[in-house]
N, C-alpha and C. Protein backbone atom coordinates (compact mmCIF):
# COMPACT_ATOMS: atom_id res chain seq x y z
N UNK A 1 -19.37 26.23 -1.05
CA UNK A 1 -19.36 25.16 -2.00
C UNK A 1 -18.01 24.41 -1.95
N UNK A 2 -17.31 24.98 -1.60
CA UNK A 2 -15.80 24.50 -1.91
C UNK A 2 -15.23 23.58 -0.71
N UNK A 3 -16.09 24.04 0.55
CA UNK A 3 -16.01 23.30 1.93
C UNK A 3 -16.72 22.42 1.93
N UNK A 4 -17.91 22.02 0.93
CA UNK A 4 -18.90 20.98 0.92
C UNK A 4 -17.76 20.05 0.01
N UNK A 5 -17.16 20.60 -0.77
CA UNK A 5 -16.43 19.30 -1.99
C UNK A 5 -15.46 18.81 -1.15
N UNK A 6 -14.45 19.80 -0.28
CA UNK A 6 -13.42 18.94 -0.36
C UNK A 6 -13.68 18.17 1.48
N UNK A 7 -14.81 18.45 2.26
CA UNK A 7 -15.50 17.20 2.94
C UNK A 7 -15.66 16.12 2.46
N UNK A 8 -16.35 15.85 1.24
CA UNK A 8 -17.25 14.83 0.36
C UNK A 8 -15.53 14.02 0.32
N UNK A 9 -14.41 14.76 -0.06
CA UNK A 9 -13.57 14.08 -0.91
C UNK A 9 -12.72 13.36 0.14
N UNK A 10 -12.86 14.04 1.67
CA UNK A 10 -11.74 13.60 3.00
C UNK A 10 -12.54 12.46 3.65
N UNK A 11 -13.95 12.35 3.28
CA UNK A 11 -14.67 11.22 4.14
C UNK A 11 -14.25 10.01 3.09
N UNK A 12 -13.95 9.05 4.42
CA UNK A 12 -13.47 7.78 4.00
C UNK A 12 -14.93 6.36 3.77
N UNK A 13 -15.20 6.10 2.72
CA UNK A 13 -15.85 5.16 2.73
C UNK A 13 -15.23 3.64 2.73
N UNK A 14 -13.97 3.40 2.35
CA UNK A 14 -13.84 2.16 2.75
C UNK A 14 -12.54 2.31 3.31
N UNK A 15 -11.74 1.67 4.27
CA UNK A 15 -10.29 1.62 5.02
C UNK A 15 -9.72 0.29 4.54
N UNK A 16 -8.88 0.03 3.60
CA UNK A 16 -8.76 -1.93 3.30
C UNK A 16 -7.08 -1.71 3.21
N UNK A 17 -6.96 -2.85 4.23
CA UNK A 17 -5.35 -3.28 4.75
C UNK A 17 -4.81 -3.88 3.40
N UNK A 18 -3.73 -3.45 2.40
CA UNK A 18 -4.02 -4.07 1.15
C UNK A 18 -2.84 -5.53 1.67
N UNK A 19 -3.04 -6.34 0.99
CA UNK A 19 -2.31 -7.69 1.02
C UNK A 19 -0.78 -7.52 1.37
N UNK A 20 -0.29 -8.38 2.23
CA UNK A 20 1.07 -7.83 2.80
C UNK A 20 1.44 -6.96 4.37
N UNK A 21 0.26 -6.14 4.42
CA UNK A 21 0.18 -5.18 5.42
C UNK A 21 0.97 -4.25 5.13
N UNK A 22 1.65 -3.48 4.49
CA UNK A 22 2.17 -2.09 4.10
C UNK A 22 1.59 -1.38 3.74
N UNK A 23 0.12 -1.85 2.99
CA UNK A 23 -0.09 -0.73 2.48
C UNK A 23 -1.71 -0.52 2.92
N UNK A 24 -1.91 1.12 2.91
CA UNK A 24 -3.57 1.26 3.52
C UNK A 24 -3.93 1.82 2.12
N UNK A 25 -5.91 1.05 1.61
CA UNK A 25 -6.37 2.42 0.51
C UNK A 25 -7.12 2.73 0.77
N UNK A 26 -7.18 3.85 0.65
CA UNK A 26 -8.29 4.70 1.39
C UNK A 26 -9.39 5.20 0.26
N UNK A 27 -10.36 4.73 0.55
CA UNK A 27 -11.68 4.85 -0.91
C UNK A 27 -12.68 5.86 0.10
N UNK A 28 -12.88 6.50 -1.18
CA UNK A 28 -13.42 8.12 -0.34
C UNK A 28 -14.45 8.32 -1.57
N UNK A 29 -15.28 9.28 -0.83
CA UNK A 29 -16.89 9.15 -1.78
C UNK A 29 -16.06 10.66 -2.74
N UNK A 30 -17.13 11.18 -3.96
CA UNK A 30 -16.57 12.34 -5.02
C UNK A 30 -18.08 12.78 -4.56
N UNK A 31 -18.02 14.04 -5.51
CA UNK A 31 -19.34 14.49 -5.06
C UNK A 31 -20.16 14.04 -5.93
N UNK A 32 -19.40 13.47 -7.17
CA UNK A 32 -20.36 12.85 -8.80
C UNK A 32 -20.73 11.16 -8.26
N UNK A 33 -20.66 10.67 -6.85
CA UNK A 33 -21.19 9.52 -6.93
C UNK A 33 -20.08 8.54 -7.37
N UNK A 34 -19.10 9.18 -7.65
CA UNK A 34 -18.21 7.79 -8.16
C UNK A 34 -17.21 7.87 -6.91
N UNK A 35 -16.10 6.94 -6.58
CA UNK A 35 -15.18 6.46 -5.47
C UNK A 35 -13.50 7.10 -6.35
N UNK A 36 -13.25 7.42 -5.53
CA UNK A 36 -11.79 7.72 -5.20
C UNK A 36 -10.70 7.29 -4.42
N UNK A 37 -9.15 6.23 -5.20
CA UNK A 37 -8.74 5.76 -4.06
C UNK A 37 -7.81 6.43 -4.13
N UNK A 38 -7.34 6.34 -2.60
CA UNK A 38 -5.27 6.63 -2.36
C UNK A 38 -4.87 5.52 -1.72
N UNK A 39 -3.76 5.29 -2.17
CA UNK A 39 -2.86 3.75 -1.94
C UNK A 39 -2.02 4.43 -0.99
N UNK A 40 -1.39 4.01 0.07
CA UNK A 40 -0.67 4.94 1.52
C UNK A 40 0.08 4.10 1.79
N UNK A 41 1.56 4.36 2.26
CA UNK A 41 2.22 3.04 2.87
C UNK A 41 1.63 3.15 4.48
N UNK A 42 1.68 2.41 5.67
CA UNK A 42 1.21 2.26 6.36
C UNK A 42 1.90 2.90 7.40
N UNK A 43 3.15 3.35 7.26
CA UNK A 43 4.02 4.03 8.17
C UNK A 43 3.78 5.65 8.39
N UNK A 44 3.13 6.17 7.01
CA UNK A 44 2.57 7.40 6.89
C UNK A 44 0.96 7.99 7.26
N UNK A 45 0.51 7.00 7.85
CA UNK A 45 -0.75 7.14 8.08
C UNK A 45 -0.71 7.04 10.14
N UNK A 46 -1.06 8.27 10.65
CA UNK A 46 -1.69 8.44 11.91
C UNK A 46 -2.69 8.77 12.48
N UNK A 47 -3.43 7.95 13.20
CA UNK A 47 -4.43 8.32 13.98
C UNK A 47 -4.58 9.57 15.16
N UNK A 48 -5.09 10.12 14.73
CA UNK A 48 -5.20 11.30 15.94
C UNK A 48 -6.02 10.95 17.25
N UNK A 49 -6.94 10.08 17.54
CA UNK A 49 -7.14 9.26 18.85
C UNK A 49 -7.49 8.05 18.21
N UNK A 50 -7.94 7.40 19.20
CA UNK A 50 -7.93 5.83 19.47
C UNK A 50 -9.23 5.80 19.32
N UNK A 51 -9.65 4.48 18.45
CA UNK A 51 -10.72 4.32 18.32
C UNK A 51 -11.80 4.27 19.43
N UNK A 52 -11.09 3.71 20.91
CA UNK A 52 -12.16 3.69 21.78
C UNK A 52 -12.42 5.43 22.42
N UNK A 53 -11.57 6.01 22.23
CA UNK A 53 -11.67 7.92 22.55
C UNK A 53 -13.06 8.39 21.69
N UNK A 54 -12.79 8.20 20.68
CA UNK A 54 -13.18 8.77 19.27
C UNK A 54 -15.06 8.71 19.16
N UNK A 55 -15.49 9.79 19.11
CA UNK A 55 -17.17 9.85 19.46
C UNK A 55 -17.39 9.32 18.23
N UNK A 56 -17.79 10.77 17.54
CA UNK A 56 -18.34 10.36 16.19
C UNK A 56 -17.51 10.36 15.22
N UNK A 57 -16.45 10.54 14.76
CA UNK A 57 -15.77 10.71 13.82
C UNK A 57 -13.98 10.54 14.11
N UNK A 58 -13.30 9.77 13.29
CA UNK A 58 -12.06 9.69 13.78
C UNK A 58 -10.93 10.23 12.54
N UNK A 59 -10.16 11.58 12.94
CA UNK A 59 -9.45 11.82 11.99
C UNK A 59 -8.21 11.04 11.64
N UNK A 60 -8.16 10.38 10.95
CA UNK A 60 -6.81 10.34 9.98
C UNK A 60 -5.39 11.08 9.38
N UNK A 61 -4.27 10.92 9.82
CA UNK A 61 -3.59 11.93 9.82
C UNK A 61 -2.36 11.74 8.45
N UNK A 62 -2.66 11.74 7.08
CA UNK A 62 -1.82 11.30 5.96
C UNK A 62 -0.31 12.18 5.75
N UNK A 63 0.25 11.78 6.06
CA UNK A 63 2.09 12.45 5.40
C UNK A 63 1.82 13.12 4.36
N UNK A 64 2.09 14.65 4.67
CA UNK A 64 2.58 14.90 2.92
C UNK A 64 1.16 15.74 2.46
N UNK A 65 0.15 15.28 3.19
CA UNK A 65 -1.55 15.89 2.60
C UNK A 65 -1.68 16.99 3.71
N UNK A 66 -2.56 18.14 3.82
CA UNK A 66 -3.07 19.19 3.96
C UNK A 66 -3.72 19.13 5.23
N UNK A 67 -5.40 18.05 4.76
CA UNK A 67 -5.84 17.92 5.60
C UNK A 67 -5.90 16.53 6.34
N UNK A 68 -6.99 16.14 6.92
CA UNK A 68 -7.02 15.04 7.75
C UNK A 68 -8.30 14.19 6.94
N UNK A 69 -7.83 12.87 6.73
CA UNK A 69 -9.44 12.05 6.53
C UNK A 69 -9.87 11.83 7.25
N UNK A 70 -11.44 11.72 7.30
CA UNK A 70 -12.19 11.85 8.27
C UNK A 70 -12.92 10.06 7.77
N UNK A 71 -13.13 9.42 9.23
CA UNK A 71 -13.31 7.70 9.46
C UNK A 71 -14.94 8.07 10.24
N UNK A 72 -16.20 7.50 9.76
CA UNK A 72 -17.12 7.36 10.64
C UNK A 72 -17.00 6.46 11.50
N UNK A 73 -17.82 6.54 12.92
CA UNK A 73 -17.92 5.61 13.81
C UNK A 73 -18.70 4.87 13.93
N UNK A 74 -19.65 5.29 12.87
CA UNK A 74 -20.33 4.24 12.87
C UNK A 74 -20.47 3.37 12.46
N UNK A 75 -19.61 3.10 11.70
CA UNK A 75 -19.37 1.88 10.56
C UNK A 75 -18.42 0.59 11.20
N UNK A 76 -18.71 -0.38 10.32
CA UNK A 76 -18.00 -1.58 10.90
C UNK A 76 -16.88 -1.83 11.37
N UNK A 77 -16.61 -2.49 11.98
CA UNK A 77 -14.92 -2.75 11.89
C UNK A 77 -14.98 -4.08 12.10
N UNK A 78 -15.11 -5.09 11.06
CA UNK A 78 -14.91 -6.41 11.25
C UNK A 78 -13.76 -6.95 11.69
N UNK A 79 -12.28 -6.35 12.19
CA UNK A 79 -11.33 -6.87 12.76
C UNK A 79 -10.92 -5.37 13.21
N UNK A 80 -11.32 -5.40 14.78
CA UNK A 80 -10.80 -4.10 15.37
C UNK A 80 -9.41 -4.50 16.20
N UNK A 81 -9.02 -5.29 16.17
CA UNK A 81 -8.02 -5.64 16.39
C UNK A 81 -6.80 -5.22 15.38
N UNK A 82 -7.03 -5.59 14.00
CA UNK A 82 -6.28 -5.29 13.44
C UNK A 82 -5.74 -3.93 13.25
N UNK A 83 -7.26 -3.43 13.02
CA UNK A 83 -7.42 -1.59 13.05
C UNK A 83 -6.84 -0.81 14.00
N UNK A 84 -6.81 -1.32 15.19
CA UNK A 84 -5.91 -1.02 15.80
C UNK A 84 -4.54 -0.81 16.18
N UNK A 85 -3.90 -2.19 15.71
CA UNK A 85 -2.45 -2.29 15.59
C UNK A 85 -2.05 -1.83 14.38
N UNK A 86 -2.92 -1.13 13.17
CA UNK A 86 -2.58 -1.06 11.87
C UNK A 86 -2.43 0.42 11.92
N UNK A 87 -3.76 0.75 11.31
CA UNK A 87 -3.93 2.07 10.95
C UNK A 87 -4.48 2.84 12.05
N UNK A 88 -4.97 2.01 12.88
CA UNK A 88 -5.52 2.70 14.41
C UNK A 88 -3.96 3.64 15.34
N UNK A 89 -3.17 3.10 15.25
CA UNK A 89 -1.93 3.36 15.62
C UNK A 89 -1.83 5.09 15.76
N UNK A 90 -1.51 5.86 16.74
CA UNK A 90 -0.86 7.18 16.64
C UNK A 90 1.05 7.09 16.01
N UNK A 91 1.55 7.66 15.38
CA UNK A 91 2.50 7.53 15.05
C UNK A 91 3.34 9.46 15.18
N UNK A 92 4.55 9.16 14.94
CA UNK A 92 5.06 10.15 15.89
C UNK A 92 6.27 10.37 14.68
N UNK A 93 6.00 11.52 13.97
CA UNK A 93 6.98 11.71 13.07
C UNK A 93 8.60 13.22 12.93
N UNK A 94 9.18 12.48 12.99
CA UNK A 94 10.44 13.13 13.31
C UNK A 94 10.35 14.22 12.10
N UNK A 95 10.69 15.54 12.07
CA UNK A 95 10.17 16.79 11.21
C UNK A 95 11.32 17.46 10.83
């Protein structure tokens, strides 16, 4: 039960570049049907492959959090361009 909730809570339903470009929010489904956001600066957020690698699922790699959000592939990307240079990005953090 506890591996079914905190799936429900790492899958990303919406990815939105917020105004400015610094910042990513990440809107993620609950298991009660309602949405959950996190506001991220954009420097803390890494991609673990590249969208064109990436089969079905692309993890998300957040600073500071546990696990990884998980991005379907099957879903849109009305500017993969951006997604790419944005949040698509691998980033490489000094520890």
């Amino acid at each position: 039960m506890a591996l079914a909730w905190m799936y429900t809570l790492r899958s990303v339903r919406y990815l939105v570049l917020k105004k400015g470009g610094k910042t990513l929010a990440f809107v993620t489904f609950t298991p009660f049907g309602r949405n959950r956001t996190l506001a991220v600066p954009l420097e803390k957020v890494s991609a673990k492959q590249s969208r064109m690698t990436a089969t079905v699922h692309l993890p998300l790699k957040v600073k500071g959090k546990y696990f990884h959000y998980i991005l379907d592939m099957r879903g849109q990307f009305p500017n993969a361009k951006l997604f790419d240079y944005s949040a698509g990005l691998r980033r490489n953090w000094a520890q």
